[in-house]
N, C-alpha and C. Protein backbone atom coordinates (compact mmCIF):
# COMPACT_ATOMS: atom_id res chain seq x y z
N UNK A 1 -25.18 17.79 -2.34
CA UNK A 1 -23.96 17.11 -2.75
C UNK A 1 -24.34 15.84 -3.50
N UNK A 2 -23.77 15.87 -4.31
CA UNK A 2 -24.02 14.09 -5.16
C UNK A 2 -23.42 13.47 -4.39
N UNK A 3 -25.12 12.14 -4.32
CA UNK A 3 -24.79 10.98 -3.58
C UNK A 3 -23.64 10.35 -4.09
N UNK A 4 -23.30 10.09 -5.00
CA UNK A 4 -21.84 9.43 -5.22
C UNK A 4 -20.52 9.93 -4.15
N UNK A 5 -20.56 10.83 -4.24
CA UNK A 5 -19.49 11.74 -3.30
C UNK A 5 -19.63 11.23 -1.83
N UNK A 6 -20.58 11.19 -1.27
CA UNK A 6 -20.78 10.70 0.09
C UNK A 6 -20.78 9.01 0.30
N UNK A 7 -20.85 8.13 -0.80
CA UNK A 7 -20.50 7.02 -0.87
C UNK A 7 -19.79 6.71 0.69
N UNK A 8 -20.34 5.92 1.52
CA UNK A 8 -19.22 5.46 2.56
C UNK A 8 -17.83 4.44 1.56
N UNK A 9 -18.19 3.33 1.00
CA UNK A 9 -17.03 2.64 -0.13
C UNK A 9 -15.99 4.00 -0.22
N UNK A 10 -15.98 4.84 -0.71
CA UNK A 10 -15.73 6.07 -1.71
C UNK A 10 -14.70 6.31 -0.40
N UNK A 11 -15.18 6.61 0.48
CA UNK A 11 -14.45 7.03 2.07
C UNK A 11 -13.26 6.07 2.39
N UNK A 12 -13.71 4.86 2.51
CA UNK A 12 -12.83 4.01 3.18
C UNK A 12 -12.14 3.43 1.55
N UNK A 13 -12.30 3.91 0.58
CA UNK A 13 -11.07 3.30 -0.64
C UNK A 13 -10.02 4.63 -0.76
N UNK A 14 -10.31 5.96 -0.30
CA UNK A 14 -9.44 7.12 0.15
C UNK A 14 -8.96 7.27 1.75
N UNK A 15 -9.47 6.60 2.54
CA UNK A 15 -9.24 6.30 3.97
C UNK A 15 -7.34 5.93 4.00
N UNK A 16 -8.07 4.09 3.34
CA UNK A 16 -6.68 3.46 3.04
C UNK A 16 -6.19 3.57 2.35
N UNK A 17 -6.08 4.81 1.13
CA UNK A 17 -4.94 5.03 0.51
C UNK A 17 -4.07 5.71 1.36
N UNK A 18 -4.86 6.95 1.82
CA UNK A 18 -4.17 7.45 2.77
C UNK A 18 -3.50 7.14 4.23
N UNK A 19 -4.01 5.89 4.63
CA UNK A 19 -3.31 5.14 5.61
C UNK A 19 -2.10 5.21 5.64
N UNK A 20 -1.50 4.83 4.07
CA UNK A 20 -0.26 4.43 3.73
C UNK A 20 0.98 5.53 3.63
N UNK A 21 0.36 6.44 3.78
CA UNK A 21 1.38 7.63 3.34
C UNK A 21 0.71 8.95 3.80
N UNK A 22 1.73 10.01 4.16
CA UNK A 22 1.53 11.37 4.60
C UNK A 22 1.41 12.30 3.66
N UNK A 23 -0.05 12.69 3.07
CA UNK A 23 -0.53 13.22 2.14
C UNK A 23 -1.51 14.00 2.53
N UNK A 24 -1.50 15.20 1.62
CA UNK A 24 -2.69 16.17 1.75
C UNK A 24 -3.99 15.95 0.91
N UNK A 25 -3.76 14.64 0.13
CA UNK A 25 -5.11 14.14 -0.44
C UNK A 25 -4.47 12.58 -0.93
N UNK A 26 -5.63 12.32 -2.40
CA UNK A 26 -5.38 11.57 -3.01
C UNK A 26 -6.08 11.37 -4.32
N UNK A 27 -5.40 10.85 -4.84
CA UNK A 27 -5.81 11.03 -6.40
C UNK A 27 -5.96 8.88 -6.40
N UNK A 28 -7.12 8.64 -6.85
CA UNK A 28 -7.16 7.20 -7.53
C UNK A 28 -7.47 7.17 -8.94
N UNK A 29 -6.78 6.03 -9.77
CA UNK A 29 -7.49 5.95 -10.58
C UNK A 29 -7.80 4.39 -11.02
N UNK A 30 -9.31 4.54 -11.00
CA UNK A 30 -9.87 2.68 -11.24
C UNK A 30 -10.30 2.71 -12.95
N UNK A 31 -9.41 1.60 -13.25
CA UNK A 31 -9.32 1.04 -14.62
C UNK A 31 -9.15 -0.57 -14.30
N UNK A 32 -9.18 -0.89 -15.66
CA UNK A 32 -8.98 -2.21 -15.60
C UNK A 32 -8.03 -2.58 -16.76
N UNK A 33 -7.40 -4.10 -16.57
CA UNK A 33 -5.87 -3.98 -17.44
C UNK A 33 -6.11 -4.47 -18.83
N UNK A 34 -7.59 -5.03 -18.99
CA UNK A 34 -8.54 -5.00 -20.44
C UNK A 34 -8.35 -3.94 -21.22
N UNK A 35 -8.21 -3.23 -20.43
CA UNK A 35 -9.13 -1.48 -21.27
C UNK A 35 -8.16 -0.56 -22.17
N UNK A 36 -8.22 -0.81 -23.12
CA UNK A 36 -6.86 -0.04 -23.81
C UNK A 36 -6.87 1.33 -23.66
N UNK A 37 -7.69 2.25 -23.46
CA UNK A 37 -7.87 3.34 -23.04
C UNK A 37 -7.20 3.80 -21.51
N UNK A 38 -7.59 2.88 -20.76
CA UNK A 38 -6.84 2.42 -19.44
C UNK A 38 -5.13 2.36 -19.12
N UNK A 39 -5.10 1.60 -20.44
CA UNK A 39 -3.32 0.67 -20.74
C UNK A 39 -2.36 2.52 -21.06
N UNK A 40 -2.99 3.36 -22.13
CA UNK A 40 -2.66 4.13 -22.54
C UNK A 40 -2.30 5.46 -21.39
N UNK A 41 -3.39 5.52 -20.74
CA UNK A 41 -3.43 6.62 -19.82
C UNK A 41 -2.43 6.44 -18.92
N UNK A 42 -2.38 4.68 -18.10
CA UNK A 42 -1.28 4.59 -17.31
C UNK A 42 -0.45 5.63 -17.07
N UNK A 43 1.13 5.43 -18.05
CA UNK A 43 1.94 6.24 -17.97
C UNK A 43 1.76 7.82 -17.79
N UNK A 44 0.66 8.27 -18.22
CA UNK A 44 0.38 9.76 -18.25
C UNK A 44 0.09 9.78 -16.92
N UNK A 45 -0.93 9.46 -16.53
CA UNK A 45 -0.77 9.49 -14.74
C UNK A 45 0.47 9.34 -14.01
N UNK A 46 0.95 8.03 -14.06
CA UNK A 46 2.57 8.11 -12.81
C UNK A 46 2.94 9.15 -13.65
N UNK A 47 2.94 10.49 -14.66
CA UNK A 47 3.95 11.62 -14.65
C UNK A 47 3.34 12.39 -14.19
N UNK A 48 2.00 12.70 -14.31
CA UNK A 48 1.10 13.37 -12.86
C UNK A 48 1.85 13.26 -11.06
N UNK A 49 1.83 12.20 -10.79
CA UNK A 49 2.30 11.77 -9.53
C UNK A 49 3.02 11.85 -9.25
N UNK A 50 4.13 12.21 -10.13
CA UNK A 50 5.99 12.74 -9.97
C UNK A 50 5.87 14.28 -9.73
N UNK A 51 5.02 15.07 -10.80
CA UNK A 51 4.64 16.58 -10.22
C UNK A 51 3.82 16.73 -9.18
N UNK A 52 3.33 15.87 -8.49
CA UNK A 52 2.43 16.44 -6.79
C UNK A 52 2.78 15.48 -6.04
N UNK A 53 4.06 15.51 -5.48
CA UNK A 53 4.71 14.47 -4.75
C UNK A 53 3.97 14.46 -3.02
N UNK A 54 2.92 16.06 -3.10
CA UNK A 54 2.43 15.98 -1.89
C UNK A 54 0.71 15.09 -1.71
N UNK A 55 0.50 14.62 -2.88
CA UNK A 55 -0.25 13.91 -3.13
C UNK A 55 -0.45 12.08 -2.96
N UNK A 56 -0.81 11.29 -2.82
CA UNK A 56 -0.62 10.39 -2.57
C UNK A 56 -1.70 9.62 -4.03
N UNK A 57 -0.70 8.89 -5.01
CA UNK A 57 -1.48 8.68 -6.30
C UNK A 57 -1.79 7.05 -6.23
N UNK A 58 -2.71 6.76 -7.00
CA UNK A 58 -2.77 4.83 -6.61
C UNK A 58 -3.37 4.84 -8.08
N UNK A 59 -3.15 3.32 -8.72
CA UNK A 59 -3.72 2.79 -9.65
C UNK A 59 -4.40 1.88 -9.31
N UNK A 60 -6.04 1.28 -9.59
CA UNK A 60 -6.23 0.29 -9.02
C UNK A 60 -6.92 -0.26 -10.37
N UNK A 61 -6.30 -1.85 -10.45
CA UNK A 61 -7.22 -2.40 -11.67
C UNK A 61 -8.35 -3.03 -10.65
N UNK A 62 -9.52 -2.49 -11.17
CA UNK A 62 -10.79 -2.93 -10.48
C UNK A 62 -10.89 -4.52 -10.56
N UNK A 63 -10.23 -5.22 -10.86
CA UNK A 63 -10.49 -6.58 -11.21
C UNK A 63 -9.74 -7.55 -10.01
N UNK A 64 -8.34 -6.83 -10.31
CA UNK A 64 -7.22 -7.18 -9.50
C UNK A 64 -7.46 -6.64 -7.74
N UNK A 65 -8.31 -5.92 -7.89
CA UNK A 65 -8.35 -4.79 -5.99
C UNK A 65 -9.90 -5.45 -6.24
N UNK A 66 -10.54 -6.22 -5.89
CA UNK A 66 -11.81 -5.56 -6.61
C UNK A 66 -12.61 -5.28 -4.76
N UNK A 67 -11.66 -6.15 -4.13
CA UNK A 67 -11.92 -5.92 -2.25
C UNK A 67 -11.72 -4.86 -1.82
N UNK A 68 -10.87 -4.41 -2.49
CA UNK A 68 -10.64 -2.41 -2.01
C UNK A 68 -11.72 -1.39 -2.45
N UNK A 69 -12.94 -2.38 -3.25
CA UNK A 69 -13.89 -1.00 -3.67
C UNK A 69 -14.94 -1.44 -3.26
N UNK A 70 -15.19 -1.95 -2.23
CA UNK A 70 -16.31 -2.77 -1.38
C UNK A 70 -17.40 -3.15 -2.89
N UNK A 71 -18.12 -1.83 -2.76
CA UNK A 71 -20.00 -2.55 -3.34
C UNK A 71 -19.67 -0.90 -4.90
N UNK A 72 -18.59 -0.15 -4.93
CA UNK A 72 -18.32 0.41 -5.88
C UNK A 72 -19.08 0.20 -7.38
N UNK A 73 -19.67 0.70 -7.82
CA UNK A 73 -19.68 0.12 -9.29
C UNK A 73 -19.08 1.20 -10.56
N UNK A 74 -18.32 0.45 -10.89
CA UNK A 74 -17.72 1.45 -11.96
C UNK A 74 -18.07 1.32 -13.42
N UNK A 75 -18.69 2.06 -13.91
CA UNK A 75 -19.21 1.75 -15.55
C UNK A 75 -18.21 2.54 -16.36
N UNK A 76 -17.43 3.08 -16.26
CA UNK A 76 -16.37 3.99 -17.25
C UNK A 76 -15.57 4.35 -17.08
N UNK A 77 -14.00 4.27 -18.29
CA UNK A 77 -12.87 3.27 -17.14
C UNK A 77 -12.49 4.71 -18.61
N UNK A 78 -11.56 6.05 -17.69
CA UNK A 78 -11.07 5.66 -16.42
C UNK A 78 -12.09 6.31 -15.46
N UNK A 79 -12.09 5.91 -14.70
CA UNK A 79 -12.97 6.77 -12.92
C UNK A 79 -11.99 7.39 -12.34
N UNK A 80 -11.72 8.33 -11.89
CA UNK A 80 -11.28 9.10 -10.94
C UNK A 80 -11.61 9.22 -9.50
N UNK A 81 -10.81 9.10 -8.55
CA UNK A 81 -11.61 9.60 -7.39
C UNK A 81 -10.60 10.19 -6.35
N UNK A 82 -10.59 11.67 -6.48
CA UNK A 82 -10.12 12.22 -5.67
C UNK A 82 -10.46 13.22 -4.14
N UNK A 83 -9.54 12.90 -3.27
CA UNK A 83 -10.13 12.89 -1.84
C UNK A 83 -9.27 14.35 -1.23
N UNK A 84 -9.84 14.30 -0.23
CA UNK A 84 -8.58 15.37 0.95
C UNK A 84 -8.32 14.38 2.25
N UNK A 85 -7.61 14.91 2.72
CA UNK A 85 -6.76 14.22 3.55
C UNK A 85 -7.67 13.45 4.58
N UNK A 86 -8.61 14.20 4.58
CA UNK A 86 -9.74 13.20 6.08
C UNK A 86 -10.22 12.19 4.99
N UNK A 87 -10.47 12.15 3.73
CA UNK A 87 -11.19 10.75 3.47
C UNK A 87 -12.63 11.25 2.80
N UNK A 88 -12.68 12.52 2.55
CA UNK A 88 -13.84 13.17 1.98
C UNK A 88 -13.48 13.00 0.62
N UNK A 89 -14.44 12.63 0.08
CA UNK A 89 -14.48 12.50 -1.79
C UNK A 89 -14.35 14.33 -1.89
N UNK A 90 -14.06 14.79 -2.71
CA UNK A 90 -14.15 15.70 -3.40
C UNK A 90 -14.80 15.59 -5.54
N UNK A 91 -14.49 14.85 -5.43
CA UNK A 91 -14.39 14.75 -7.50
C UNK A 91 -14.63 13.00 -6.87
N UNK A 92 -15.53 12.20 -8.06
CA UNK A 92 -15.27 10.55 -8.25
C UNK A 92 -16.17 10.74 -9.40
N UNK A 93 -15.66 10.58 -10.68
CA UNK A 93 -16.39 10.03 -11.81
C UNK A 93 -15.52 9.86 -12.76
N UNK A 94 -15.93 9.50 -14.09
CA UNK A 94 -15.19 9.25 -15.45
C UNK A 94 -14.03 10.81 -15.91
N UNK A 95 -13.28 10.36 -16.46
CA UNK A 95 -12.32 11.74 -16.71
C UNK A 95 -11.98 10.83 -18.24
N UNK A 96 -11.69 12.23 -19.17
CA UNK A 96 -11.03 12.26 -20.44
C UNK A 96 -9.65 11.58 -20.33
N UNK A 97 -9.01 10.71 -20.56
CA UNK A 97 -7.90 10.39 -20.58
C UNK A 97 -6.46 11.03 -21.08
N UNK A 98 -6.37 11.78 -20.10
CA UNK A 98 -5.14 13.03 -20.34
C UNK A 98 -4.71 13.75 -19.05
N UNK A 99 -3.48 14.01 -19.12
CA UNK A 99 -2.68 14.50 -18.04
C UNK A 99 -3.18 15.81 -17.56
N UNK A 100 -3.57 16.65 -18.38
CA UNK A 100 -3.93 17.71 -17.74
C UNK A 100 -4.98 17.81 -17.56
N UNK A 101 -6.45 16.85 -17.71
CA UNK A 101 -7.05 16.90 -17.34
C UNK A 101 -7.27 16.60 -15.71
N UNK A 102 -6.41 15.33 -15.43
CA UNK A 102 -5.68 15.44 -13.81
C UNK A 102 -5.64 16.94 -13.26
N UNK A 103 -4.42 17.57 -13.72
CA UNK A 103 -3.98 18.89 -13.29
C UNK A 103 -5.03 19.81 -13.21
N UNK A 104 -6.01 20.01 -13.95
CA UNK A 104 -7.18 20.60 -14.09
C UNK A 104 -7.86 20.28 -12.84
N UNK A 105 -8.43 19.20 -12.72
CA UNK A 105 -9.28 18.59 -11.56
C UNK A 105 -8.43 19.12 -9.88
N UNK A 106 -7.50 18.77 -10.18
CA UNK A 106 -5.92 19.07 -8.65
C UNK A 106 -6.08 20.05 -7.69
N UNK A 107 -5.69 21.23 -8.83
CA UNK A 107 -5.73 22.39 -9.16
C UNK A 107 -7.62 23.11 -8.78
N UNK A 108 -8.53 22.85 -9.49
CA UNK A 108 -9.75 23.49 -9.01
C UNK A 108 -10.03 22.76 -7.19
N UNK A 109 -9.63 21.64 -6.87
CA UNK A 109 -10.02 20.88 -5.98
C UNK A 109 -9.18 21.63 -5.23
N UNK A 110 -8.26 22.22 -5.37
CA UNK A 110 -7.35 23.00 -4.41
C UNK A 110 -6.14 22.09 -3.72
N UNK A 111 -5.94 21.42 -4.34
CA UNK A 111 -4.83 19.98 -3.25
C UNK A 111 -3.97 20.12 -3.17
């Protein structure tokens, strides 16, 4: 398994998303509010998050959270990191900035 995936950080930044809400996973996505690539994707995501309402979706500007990603390092914005319901990474790296590339990832991850 890629060490990234087993990240303890990685665990407890899908832990407490999921704290918050009764979800069968979670979808993050870490950007920052610099990043025009970032600024753009926004909206395409929250319409992701309206179609998997059983999902639990978060935006985090790494700058603004930067305590929610303990020792994280993110070099390529956007990052993805999607979990299952215990807090297991499944997927955490850079993604193409597009909606169905979400759905793509969802969808093979089984969520």
């Amino acid at each position: 398994m890629n060490h990234a995936l087993t990240d303890p950080d990685l665990h407890a930044l899908l832990t407490a998303t999921l704290s918050r809400v009764t979800a069968d996973g979670a979808v993050i996505c870490l950007c920052a509010a610099w990043c025009g690539t970032c600024r753009e994707f926004e909206p395409l995501f929250q319409r992701v998050a309206q179609t998997h309402p059983h999902l639990a979706f978060r935006w985090i500007d790494i700058e603004d959270e930067a305590d929610a990603l303990g020792d994280l390092d993110i070099g390529t914005f956007p990052t993805l990191v999607i979990g299952a319901r215990d807090g297991a990474a499944r997927f955490a790296g850079p993604v193409l900035p597009q909606a169905a590339q979400i759905e793509r990832l969802i969808k093979s991850l089984a969520l």
